[in-house]
N, C-alpha and C. Protein backbone atom coordinates (compact mmCIF):
# COMPACT_ATOMS: atom_id res chain seq x y z
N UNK A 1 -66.56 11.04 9.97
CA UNK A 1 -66.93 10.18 8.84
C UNK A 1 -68.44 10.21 8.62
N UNK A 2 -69.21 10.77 9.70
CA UNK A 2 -70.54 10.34 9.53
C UNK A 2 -71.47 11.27 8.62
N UNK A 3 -70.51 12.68 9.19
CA UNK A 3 -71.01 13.73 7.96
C UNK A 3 -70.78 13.88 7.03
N UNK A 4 -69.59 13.29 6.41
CA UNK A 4 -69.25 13.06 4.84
C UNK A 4 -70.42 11.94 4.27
N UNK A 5 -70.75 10.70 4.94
CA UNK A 5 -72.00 10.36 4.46
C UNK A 5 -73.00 10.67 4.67
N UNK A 6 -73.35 11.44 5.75
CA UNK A 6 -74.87 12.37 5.44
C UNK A 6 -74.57 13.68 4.15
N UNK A 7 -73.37 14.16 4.32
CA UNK A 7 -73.69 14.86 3.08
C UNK A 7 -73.77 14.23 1.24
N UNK A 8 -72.65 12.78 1.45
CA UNK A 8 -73.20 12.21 0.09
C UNK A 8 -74.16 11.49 -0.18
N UNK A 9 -74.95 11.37 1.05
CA UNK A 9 -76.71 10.76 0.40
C UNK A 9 -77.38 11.66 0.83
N UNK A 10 -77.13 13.29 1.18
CA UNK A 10 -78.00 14.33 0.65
C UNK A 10 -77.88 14.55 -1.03
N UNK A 11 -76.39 14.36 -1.18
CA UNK A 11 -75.84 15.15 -2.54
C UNK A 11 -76.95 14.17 -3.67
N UNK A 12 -76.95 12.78 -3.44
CA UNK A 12 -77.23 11.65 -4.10
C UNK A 12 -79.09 12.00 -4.34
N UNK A 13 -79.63 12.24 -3.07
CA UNK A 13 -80.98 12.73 -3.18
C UNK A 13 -81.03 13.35 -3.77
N UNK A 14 -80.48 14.62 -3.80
CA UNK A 14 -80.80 15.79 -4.72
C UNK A 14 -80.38 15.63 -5.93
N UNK A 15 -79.60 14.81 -6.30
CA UNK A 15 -79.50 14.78 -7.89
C UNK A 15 -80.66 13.97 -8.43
N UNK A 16 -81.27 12.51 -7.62
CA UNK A 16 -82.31 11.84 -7.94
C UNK A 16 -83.40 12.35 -8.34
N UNK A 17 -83.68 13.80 -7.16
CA UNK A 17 -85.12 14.56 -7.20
C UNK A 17 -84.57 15.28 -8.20
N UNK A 18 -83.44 16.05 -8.65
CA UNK A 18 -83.58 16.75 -9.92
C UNK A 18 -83.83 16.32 -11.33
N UNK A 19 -83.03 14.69 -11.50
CA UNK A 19 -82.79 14.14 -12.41
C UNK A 19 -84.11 13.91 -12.86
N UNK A 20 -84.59 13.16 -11.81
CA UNK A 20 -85.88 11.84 -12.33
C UNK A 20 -87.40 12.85 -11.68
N UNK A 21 -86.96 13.36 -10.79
CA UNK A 21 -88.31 14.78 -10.22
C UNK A 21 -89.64 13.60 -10.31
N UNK A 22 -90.53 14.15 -11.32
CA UNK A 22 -91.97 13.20 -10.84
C UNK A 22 -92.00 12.54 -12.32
N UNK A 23 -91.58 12.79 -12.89
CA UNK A 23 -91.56 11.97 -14.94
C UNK A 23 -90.54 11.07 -14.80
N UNK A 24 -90.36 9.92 -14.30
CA UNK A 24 -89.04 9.33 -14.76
C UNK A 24 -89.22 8.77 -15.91
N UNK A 25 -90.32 8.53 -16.38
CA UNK A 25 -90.16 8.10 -17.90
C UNK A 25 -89.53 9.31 -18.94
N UNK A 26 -89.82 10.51 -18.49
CA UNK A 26 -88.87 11.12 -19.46
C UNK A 26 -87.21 11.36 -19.01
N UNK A 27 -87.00 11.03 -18.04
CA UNK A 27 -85.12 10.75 -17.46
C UNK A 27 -84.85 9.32 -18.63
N UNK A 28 -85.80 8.22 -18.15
CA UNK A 28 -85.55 7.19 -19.44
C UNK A 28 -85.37 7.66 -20.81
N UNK A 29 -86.32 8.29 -20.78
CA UNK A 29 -86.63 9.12 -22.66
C UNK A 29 -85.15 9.32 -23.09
N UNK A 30 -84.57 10.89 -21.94
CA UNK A 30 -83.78 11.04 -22.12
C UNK A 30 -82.30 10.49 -22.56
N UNK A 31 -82.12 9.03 -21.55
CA UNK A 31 -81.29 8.40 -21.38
C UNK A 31 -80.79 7.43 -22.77
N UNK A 32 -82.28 7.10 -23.61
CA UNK A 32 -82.50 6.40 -24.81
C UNK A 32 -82.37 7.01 -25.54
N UNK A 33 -82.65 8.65 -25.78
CA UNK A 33 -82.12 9.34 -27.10
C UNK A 33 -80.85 9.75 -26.94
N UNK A 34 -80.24 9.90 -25.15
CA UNK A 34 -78.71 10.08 -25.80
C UNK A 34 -78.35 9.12 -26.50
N UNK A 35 -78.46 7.85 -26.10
CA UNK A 35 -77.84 6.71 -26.13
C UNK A 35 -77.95 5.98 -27.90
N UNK A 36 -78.89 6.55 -28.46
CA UNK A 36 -79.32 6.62 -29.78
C UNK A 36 -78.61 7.83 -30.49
N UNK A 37 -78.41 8.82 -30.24
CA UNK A 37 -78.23 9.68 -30.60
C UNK A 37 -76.63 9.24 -30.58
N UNK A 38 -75.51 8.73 -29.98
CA UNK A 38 -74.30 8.16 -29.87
C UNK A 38 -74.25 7.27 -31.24
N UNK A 39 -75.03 5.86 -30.90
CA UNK A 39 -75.05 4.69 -32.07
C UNK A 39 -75.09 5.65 -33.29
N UNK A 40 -76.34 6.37 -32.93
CA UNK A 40 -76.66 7.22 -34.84
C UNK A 40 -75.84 8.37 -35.24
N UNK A 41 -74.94 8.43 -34.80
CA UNK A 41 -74.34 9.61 -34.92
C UNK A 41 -73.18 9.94 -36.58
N UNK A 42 -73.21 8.57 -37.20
CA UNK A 42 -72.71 8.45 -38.43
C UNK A 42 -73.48 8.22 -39.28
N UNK A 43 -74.56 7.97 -38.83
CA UNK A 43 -75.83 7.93 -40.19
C UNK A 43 -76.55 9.03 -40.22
N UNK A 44 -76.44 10.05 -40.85
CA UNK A 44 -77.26 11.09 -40.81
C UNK A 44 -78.96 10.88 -41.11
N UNK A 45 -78.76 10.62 -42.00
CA UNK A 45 -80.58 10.42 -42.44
C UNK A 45 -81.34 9.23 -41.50
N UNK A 46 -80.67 8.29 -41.06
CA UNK A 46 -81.33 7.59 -39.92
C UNK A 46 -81.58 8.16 -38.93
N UNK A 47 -80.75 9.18 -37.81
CA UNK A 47 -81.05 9.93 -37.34
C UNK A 47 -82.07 10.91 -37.10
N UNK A 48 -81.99 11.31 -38.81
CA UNK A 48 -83.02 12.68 -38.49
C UNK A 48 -84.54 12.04 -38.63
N UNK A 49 -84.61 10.91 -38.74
CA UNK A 49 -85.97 9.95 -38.96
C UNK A 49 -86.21 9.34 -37.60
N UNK A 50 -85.04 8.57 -37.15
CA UNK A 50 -85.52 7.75 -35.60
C UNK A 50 -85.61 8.55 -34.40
N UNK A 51 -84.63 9.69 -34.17
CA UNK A 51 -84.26 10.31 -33.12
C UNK A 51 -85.87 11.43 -32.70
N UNK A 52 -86.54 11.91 -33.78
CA UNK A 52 -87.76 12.69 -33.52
C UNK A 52 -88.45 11.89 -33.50
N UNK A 53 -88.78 10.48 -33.62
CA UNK A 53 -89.21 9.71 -33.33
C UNK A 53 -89.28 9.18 -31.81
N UNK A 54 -88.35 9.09 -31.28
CA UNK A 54 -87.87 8.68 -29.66
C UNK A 54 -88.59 9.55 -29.25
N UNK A 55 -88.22 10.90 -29.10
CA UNK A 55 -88.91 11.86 -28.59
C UNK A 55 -90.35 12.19 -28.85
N UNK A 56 -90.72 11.65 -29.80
CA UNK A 56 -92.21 12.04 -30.00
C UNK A 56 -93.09 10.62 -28.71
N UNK A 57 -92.43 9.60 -28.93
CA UNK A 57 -92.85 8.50 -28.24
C UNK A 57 -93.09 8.60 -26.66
N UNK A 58 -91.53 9.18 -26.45
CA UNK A 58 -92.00 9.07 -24.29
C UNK A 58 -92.91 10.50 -24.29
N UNK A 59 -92.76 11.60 -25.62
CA UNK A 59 -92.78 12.58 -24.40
C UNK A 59 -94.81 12.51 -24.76
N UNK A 60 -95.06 11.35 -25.68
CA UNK A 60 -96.56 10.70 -25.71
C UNK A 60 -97.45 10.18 -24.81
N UNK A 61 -96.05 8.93 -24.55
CA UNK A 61 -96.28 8.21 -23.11
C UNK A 61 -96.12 9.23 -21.86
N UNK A 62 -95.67 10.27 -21.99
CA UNK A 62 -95.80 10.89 -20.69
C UNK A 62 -97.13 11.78 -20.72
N UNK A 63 -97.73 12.29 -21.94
CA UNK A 63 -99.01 12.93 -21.35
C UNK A 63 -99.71 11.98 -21.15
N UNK A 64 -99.91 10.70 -22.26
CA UNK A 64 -101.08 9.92 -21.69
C UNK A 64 -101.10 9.56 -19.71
N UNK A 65 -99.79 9.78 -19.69
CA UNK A 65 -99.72 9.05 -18.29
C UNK A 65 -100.06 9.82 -17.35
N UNK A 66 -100.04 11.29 -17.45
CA UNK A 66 -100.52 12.37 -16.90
C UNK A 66 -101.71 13.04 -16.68
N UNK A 67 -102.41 12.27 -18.39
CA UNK A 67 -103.43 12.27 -18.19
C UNK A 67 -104.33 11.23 -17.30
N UNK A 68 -104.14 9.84 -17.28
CA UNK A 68 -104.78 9.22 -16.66
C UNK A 68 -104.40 9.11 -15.19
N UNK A 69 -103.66 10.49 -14.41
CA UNK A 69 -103.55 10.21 -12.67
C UNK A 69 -104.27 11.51 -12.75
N UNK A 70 -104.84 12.40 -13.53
CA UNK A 70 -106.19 13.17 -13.15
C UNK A 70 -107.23 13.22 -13.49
């Protein structure tokens, strides 16, 4: 039993470090434009206005943030 849970909180690590790696604000990003991208998915023209919007926002907040740890 003990190696079935060392291997599912290896498995669990490694999806964390792939998922979220060193940007977790863009795993969030991500998580908010699927999740937008679902709601908007019957309004076309809202979409093509808010959704490049989302993305223009974290992936903003992520250089500024990159910029200020060098």
């Amino acid at each position: 039993m003990t190696s079935v849970i060392r291997a599912l909180s290896a498995l669990g690590k490694f999806w964390k470090d792939f998922l979220i790696g060193d940007a977790p604000e863009l795993f969030a990003g991500t998580l908010v434009f699927v999740g937008a991208a679902l709601v908007l998915h019957r309004h076309g023209y809202v979409a093509v206005i808010v959704l490049p919007l989302i993305v223009i926002m974290f992936l903003g907040g992520s250089v500024l943030r990159g910029r200020a740890k060098s």
